[in-house]
PDB file of N, CA and C in Angstrom:
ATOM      1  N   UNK A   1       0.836  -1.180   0.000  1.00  0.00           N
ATOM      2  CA  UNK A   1       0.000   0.000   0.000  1.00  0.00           C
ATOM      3  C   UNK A   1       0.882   1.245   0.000  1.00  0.00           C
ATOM      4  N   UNK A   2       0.569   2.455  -0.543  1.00  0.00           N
ATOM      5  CA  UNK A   2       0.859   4.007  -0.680  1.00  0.00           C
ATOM      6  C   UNK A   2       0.225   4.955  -0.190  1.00  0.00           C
ATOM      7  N   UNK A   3       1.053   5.958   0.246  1.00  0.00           N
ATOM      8  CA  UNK A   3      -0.013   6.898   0.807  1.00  0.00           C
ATOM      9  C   UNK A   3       0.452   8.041  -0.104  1.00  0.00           C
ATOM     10  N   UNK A   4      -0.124   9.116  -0.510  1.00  0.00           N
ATOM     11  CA  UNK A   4       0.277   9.908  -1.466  1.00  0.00           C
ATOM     12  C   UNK A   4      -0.699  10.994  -0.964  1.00  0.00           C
ATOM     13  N   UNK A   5       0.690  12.302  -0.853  1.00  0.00           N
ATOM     14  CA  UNK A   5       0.455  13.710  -0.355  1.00  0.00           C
ATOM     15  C   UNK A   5       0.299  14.195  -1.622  1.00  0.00           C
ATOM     16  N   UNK A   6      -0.353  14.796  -2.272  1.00  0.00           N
ATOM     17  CA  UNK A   6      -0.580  15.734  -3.381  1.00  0.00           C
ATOM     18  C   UNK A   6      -0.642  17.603  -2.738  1.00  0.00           C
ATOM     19  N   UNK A   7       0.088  18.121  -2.931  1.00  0.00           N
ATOM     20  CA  UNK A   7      -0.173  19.532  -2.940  1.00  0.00           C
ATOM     21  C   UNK A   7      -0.817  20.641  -3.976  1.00  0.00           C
ATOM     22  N   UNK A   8      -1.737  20.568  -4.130  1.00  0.00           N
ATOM     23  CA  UNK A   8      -1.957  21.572  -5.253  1.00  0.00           C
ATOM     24  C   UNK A   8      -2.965  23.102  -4.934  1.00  0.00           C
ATOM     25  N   UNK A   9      -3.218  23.608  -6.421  1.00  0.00           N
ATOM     26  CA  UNK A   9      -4.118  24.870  -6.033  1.00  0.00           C
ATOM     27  C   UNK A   9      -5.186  24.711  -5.903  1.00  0.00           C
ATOM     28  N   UNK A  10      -6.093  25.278  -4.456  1.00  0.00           N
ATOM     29  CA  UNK A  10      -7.327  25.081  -4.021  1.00  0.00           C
ATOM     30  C   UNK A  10      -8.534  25.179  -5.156  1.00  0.00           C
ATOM     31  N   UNK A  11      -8.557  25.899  -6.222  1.00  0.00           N
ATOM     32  CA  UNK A  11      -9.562  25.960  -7.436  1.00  0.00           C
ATOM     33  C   UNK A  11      -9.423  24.423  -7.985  1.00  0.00           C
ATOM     34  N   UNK A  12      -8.278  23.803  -7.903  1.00  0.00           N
ATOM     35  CA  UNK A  12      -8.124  22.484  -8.783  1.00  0.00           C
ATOM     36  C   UNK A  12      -8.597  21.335  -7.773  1.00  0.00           C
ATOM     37  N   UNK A  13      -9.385  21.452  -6.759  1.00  0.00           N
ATOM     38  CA  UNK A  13      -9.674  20.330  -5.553  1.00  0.00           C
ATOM     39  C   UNK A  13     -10.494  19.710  -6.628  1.00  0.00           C
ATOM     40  N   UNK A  14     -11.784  20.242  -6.849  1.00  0.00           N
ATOM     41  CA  UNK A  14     -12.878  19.717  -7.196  1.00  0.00           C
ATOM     42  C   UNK A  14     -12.630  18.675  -8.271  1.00  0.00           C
ATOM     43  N   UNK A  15     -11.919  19.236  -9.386  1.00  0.00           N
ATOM     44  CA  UNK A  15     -11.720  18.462 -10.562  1.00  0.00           C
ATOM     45  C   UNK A  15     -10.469  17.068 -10.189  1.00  0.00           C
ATOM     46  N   UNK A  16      -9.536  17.312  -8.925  1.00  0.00           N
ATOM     47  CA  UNK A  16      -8.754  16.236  -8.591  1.00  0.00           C
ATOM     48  C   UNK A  16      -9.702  14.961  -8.264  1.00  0.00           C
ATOM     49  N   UNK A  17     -10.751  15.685  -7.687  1.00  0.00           N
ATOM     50  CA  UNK A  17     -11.618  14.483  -6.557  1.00  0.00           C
ATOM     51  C   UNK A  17     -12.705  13.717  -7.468  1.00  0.00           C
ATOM     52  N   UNK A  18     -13.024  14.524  -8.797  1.00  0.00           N
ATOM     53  CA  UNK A  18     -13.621  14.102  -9.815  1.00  0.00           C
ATOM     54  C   UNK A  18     -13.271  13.201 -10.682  1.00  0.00           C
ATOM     55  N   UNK A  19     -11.652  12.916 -10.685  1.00  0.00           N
ATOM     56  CA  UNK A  19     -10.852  12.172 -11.881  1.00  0.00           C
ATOM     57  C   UNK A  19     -10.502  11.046 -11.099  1.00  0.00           C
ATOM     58  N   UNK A  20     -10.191  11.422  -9.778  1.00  0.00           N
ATOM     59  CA  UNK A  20      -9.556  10.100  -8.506  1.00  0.00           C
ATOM     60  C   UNK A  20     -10.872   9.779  -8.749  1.00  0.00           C
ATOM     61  N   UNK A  21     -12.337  10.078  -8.188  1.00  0.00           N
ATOM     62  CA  UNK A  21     -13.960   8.929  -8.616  1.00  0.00           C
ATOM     63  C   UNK A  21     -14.066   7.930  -9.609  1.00  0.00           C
ATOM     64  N   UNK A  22     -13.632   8.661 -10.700  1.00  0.00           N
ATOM     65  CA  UNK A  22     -13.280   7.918 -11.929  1.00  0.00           C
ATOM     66  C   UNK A  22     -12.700   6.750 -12.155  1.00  0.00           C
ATOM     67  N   UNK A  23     -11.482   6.550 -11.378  1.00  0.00           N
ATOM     68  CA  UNK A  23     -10.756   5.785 -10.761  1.00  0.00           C
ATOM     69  C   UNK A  23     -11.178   4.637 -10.197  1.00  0.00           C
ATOM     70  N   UNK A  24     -12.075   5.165  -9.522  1.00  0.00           N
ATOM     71  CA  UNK A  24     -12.627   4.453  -7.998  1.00  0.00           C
ATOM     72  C   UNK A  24     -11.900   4.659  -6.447  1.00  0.00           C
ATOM     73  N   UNK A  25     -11.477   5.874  -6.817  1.00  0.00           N
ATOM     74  CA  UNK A  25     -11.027   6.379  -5.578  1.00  0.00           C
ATOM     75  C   UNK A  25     -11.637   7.762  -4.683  1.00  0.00           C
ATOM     76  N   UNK A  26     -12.385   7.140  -3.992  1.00  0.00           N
ATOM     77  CA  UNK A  26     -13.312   8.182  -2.982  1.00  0.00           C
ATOM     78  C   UNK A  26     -13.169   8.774  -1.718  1.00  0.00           C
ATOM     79  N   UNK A  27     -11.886   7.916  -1.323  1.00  0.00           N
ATOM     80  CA  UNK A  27     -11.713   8.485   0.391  1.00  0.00           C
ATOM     81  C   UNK A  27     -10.441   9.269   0.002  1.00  0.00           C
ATOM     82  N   UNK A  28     -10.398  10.636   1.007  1.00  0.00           N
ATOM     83  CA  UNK A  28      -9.092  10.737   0.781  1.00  0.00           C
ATOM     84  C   UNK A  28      -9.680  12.122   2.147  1.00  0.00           C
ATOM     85  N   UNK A  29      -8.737  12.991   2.402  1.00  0.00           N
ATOM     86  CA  UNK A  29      -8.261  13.275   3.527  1.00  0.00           C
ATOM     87  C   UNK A  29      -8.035  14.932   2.990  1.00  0.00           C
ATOM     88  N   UNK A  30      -8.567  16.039   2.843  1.00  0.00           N
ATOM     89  CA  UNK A  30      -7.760  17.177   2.414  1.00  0.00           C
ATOM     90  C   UNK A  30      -7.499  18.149   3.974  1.00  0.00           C
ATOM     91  N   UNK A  31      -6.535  19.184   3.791  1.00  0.00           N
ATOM     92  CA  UNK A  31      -6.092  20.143   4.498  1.00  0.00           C
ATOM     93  C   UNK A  31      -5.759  21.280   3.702  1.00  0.00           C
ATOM     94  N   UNK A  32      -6.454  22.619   4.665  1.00  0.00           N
ATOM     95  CA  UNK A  32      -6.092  23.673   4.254  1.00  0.00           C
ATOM     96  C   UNK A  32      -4.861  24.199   4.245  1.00  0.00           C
ATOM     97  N   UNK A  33      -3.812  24.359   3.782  1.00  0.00           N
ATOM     98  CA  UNK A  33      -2.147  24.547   3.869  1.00  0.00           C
ATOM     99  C   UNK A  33      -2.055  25.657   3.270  1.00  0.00           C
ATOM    100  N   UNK A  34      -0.699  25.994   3.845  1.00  0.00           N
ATOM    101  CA  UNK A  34       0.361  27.097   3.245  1.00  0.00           C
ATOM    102  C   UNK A  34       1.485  27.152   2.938  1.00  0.00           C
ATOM    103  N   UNK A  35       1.983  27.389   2.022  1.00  0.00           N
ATOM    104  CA  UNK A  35       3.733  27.246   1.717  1.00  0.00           C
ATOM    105  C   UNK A  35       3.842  27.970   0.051  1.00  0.00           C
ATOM    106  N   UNK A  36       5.066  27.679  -0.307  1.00  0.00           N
ATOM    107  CA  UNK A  36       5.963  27.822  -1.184  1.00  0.00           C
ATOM    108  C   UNK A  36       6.697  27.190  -1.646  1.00  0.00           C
ATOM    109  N   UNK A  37       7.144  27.257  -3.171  1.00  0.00           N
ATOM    110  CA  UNK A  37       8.033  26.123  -3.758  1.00  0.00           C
ATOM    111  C   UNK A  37       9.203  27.738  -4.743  1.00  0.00           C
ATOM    112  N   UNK A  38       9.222  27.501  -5.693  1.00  0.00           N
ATOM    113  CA  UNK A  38      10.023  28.231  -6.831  1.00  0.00           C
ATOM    114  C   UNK A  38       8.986  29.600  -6.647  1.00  0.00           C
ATOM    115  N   UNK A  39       7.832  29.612  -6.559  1.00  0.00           N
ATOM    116  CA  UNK A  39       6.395  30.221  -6.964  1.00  0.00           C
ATOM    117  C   UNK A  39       7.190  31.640  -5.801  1.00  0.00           C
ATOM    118  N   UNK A  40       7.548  31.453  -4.581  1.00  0.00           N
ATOM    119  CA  UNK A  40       8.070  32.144  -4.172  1.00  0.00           C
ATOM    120  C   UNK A  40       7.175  33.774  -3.547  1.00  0.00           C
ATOM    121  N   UNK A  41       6.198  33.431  -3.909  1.00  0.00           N
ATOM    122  CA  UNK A  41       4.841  34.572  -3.700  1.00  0.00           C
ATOM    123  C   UNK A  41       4.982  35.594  -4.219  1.00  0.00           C
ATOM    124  N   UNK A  42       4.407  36.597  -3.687  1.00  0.00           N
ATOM    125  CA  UNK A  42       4.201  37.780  -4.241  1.00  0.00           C
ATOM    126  C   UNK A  42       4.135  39.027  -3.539  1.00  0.00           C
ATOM    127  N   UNK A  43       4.351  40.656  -4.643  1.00  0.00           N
ATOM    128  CA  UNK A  43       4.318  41.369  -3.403  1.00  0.00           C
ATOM    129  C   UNK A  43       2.437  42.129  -3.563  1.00  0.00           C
ATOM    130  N   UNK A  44       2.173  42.752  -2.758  1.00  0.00           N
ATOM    131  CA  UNK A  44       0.571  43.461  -2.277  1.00  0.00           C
ATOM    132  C   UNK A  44       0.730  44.865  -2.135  1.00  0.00           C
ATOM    133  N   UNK A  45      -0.137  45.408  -2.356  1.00  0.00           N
ATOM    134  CA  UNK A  45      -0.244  46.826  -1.663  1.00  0.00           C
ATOM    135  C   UNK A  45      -1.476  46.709  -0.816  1.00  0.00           C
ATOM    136  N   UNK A  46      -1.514  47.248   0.489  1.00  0.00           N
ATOM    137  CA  UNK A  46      -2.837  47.241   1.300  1.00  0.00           C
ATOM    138  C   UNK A  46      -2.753  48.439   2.250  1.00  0.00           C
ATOM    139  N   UNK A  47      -3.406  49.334   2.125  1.00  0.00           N
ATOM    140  CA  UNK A  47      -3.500  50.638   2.598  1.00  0.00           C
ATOM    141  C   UNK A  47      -2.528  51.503   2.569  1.00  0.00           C
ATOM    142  N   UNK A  48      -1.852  51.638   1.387  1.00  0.00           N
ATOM    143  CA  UNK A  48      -0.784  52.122   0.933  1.00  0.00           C
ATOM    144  C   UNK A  48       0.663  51.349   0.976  1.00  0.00           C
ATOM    145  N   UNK A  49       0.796  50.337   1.798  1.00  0.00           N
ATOM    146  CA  UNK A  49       2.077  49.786   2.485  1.00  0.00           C
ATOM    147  C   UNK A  49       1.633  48.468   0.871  1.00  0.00           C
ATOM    148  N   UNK A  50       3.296  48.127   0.808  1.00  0.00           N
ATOM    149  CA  UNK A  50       3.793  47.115   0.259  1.00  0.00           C
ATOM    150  C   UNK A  50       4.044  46.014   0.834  1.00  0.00           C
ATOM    151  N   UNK A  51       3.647  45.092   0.639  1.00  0.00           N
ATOM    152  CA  UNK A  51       4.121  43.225   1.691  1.00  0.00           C
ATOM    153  C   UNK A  51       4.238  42.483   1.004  1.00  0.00           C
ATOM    154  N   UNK A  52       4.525  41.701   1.327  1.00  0.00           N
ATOM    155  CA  UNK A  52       4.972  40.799   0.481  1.00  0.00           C
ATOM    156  C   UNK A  52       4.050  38.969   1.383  1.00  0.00           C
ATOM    157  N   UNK A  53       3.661  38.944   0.802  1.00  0.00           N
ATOM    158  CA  UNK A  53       2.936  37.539   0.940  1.00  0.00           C
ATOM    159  C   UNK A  53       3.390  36.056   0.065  1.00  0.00           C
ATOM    160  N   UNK A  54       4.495  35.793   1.036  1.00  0.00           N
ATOM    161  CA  UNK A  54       5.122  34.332   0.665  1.00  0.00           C
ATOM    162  C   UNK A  54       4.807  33.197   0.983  1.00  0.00           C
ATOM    163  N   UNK A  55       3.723  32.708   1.882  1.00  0.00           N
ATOM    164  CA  UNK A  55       3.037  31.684   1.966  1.00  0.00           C
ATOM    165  C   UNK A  55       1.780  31.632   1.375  1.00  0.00           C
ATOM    166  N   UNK A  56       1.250  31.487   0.530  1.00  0.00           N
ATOM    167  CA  UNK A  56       0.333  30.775  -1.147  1.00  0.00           C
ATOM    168  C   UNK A  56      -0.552  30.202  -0.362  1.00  0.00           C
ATOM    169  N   UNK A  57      -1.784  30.342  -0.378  1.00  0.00           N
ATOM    170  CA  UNK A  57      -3.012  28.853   0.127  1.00  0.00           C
ATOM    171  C   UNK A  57      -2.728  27.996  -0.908  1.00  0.00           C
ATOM    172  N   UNK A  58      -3.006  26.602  -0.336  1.00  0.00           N
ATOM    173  CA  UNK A  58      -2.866  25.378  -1.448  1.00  0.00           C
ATOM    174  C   UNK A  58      -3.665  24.120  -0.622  1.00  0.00           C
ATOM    175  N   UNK A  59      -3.946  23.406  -0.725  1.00  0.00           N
ATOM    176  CA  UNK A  59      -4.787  22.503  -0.387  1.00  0.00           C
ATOM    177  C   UNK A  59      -3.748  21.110  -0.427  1.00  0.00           C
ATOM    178  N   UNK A  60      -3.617  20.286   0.623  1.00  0.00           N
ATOM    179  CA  UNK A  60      -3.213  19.185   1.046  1.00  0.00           C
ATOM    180  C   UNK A  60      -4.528  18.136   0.945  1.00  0.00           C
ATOM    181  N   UNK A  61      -3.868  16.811  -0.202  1.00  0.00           N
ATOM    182  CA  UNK A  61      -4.613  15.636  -0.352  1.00  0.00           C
ATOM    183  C   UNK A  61      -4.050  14.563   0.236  1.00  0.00           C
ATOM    184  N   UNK A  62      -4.307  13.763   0.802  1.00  0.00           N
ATOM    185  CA  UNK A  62      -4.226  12.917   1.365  1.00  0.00           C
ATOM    186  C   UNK A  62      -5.143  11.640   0.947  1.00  0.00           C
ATOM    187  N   UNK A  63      -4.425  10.279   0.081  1.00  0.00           N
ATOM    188  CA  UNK A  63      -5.143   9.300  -0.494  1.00  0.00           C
ATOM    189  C   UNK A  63      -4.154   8.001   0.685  1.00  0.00           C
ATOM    190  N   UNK A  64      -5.239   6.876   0.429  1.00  0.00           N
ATOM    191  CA  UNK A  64      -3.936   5.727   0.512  1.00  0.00           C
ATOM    192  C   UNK A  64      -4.371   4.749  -0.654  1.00  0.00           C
ATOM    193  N   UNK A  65      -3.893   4.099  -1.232  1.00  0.00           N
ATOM    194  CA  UNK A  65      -4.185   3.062  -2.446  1.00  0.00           C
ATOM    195  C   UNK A  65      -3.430   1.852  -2.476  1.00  0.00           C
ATOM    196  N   UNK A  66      -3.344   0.849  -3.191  1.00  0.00           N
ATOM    197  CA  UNK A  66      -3.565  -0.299  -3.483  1.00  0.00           C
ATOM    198  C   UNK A  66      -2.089  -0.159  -4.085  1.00  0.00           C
ATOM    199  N   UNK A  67      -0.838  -0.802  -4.147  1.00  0.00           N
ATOM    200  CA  UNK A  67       0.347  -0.513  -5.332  1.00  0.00           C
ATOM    201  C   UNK A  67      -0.348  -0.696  -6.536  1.00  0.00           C
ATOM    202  N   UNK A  68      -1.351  -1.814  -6.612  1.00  0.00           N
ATOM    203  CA  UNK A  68      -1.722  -1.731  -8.132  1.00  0.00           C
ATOM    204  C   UNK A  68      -2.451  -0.100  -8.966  1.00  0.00           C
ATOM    205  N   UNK A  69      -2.863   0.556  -8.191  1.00  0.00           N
ATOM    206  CA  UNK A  69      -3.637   1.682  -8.079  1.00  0.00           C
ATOM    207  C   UNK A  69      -2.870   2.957  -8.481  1.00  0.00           C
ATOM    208  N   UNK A  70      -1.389   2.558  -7.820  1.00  0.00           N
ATOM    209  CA  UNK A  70      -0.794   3.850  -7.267  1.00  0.00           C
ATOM    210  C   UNK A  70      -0.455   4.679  -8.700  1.00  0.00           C
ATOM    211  N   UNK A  71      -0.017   4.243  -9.784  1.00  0.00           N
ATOM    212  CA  UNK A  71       0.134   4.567 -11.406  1.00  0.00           C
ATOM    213  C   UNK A  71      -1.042   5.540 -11.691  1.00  0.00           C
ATOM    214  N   UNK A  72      -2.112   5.002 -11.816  1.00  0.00           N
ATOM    215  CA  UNK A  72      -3.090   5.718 -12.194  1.00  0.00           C
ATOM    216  C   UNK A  72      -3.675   6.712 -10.928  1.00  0.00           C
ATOM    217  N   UNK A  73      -3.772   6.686 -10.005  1.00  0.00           N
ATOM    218  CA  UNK A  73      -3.985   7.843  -9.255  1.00  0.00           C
ATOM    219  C   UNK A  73      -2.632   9.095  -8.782  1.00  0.00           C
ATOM    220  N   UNK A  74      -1.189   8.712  -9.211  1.00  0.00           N
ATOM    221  CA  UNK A  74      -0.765   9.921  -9.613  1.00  0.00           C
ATOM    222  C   UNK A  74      -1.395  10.640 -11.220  1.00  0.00           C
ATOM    223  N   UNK A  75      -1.327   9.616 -12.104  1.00  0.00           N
ATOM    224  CA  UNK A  75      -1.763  10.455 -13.333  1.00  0.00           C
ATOM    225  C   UNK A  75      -3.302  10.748 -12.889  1.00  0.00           C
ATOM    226  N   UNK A  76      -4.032  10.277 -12.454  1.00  0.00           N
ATOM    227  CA  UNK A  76      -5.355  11.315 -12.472  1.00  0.00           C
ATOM    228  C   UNK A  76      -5.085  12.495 -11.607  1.00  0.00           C
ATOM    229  N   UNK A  77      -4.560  12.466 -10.260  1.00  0.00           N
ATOM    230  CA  UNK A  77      -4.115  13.796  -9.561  1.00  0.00           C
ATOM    231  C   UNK A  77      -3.600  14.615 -10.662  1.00  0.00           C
ATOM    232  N   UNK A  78      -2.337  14.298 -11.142  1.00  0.00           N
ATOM    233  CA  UNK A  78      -1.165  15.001 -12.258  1.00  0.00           C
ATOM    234  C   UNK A  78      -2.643  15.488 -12.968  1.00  0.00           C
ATOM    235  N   UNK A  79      -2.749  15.228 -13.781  1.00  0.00           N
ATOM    236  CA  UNK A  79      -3.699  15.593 -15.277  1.00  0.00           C
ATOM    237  C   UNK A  79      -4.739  16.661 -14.850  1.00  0.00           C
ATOM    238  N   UNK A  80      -5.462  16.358 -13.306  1.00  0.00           N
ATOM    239  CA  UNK A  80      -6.601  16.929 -12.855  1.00  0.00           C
ATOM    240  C   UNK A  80      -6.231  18.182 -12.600  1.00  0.00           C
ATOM    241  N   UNK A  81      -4.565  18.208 -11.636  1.00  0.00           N
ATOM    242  CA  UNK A  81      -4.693  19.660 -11.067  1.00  0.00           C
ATOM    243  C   UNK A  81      -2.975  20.365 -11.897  1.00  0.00           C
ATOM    244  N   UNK A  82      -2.965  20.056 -13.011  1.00  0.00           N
ATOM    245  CA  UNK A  82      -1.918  20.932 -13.875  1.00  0.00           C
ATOM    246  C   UNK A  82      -2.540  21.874 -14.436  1.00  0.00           C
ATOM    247  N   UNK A  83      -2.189  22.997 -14.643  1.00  0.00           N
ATOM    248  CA  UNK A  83      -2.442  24.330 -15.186  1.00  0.00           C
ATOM    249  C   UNK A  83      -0.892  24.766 -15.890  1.00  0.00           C
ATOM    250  N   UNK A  84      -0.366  24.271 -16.003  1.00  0.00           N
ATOM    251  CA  UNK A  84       0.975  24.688 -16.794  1.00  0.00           C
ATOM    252  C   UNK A  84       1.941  25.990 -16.223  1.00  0.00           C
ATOM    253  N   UNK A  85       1.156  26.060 -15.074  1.00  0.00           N
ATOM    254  CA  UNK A  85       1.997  27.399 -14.365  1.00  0.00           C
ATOM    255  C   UNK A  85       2.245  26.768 -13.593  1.00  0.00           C
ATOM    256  N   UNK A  86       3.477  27.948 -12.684  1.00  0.00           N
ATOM    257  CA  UNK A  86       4.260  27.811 -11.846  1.00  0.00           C
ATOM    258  C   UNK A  86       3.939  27.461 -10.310  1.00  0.00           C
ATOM    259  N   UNK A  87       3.564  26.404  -9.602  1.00  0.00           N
ATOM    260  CA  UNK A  87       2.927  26.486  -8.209  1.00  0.00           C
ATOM    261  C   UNK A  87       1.762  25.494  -8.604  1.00  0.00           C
ATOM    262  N   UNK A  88       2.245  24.306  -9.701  1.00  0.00           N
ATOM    263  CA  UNK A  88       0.950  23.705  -9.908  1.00  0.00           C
ATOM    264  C   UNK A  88       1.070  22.690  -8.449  1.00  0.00           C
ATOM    265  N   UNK A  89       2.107  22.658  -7.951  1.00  0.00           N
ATOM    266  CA  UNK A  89       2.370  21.353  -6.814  1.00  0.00           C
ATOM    267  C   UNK A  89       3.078  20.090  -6.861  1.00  0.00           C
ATOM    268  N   UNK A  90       3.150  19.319  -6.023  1.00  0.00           N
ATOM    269  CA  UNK A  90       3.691  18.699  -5.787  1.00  0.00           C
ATOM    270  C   UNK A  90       3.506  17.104  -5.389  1.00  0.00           C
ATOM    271  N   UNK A  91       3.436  16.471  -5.984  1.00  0.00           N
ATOM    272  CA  UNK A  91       3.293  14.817  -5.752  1.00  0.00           C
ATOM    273  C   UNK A  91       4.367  13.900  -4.345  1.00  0.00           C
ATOM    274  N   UNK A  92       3.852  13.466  -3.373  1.00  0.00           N
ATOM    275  CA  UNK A  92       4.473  12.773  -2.588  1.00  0.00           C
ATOM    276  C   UNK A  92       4.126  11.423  -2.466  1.00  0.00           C
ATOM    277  N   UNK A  93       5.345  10.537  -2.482  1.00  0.00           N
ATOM    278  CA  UNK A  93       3.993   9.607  -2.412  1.00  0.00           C
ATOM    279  C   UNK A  93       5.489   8.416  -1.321  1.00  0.00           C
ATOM    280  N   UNK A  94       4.490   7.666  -0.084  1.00  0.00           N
ATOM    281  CA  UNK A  94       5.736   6.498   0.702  1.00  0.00           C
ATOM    282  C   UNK A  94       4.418   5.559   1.144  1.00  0.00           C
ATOM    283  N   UNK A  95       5.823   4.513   1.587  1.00  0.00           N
ATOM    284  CA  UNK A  95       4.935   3.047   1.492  1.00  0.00           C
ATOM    285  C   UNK A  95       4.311   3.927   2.895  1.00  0.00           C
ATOM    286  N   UNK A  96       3.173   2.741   3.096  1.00  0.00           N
ATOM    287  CA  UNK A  96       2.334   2.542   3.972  1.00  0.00           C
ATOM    288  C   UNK A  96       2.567   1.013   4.840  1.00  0.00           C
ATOM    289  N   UNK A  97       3.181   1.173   5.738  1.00  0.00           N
ATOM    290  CA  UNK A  97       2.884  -0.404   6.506  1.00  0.00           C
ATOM    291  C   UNK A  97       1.844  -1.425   6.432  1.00  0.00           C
ATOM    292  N   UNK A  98       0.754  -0.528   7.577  1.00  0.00           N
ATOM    293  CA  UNK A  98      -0.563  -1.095   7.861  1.00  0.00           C
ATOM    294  C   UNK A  98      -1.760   0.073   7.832  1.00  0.00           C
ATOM    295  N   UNK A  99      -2.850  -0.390   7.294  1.00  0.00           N
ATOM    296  CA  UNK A  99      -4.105   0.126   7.621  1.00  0.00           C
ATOM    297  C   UNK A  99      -4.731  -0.725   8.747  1.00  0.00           C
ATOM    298  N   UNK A 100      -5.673   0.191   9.153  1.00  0.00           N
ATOM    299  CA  UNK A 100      -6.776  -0.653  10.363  1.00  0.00           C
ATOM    300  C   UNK A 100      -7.966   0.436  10.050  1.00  0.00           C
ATOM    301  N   UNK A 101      -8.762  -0.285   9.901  1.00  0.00           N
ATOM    302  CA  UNK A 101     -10.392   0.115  10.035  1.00  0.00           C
ATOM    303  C   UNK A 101     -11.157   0.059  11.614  1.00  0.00           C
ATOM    304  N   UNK A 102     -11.120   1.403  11.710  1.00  0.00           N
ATOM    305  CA  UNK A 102     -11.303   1.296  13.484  1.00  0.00           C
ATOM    306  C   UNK A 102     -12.549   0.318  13.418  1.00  0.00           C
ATOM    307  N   UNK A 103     -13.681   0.771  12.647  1.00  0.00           N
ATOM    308  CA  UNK A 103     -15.132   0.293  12.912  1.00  0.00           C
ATOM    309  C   UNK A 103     -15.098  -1.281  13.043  1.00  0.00           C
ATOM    310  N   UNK A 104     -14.511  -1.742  12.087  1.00  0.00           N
ATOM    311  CA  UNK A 104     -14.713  -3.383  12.141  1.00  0.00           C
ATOM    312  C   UNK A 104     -13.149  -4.272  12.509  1.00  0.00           C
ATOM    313  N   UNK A 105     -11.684  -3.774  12.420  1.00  0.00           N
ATOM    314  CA  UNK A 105     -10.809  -3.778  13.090  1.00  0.00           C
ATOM    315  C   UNK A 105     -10.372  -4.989  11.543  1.00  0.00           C
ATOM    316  N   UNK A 106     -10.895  -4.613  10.189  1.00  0.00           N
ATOM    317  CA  UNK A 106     -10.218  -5.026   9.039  1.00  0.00           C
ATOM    318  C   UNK A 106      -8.952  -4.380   9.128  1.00  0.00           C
ATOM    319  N   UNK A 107      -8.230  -5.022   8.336  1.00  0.00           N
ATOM    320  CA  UNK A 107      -6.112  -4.452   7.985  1.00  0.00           C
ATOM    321  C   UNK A 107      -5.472  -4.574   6.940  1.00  0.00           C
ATOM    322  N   UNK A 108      -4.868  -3.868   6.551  1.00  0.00           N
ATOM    323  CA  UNK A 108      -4.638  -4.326   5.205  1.00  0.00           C
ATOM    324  C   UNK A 108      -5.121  -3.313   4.225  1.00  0.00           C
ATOM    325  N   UNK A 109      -5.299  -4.044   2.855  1.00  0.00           N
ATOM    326  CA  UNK A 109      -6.044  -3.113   1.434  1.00  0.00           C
ATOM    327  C   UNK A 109      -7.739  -3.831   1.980  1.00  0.00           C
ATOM    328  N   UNK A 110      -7.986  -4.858   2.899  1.00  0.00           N
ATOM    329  CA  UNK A 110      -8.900  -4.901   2.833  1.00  0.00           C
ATOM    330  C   UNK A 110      -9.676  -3.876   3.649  1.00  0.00           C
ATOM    331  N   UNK A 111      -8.945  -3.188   4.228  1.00  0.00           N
ATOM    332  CA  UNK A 111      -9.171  -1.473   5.259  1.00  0.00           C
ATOM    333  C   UNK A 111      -9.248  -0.563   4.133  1.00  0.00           C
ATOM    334  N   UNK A 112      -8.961  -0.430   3.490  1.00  0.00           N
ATOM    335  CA  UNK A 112      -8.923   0.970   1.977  1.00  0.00           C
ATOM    336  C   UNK A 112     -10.468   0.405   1.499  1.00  0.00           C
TER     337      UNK A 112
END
């Protein structure tokens, strides 16, 4: 099993979670996040003053899958949330030991 962090831009959630369905992949885990890569932010003006705002909102995904799985749910993430600009995100992906299903105390892919 894999667990795979996807970072991308919050407008691109919807269409990620639409292409992972497709898949057959429905559970997954998001977080509201902040950071920076190359993208490096930007500067603002707000009541005359200049700032500079270097931490970006971006949305944290959180999947776990099957190794057989794991191929096609980076390319549906990849495909879903690319925009060809800079700050499209970032793919993570490490083994997974064990699952456990609290409710029925299944383990395994038979827990996914």
């Amino acid at each position: 099993m894999k667990k795979i962090e996807a970072i991308i831009k919050p407008f691109k959630l919807e269409e990620v979670k639409e292409n992972l369905g497709l898949i057959g992949i429905h559970g997954m885990t998001v977080i509201e996040v902040k950071g920076f890569g190359r993208q490096k932010g930007h500067t603002e003006l707000y009541r005359g003053a200049e700032y500079i705002v270097d931490f970006l909102p971006k949305v944290k995904i959180e999947i776990v899958v099957s190794d057989n799985d794991l191929d096609k749910a980076i390319e549906s993430i990849q495909n879903a949330a690319k925009t060809g600009r800079i700050g499209d995100g970032k793919i993570f992906v490490t083994d997974l030991e064990q699952v456990v299903r609290i409710r029925t105390g299944e383990a395994g892919e038979k827990a996914l």
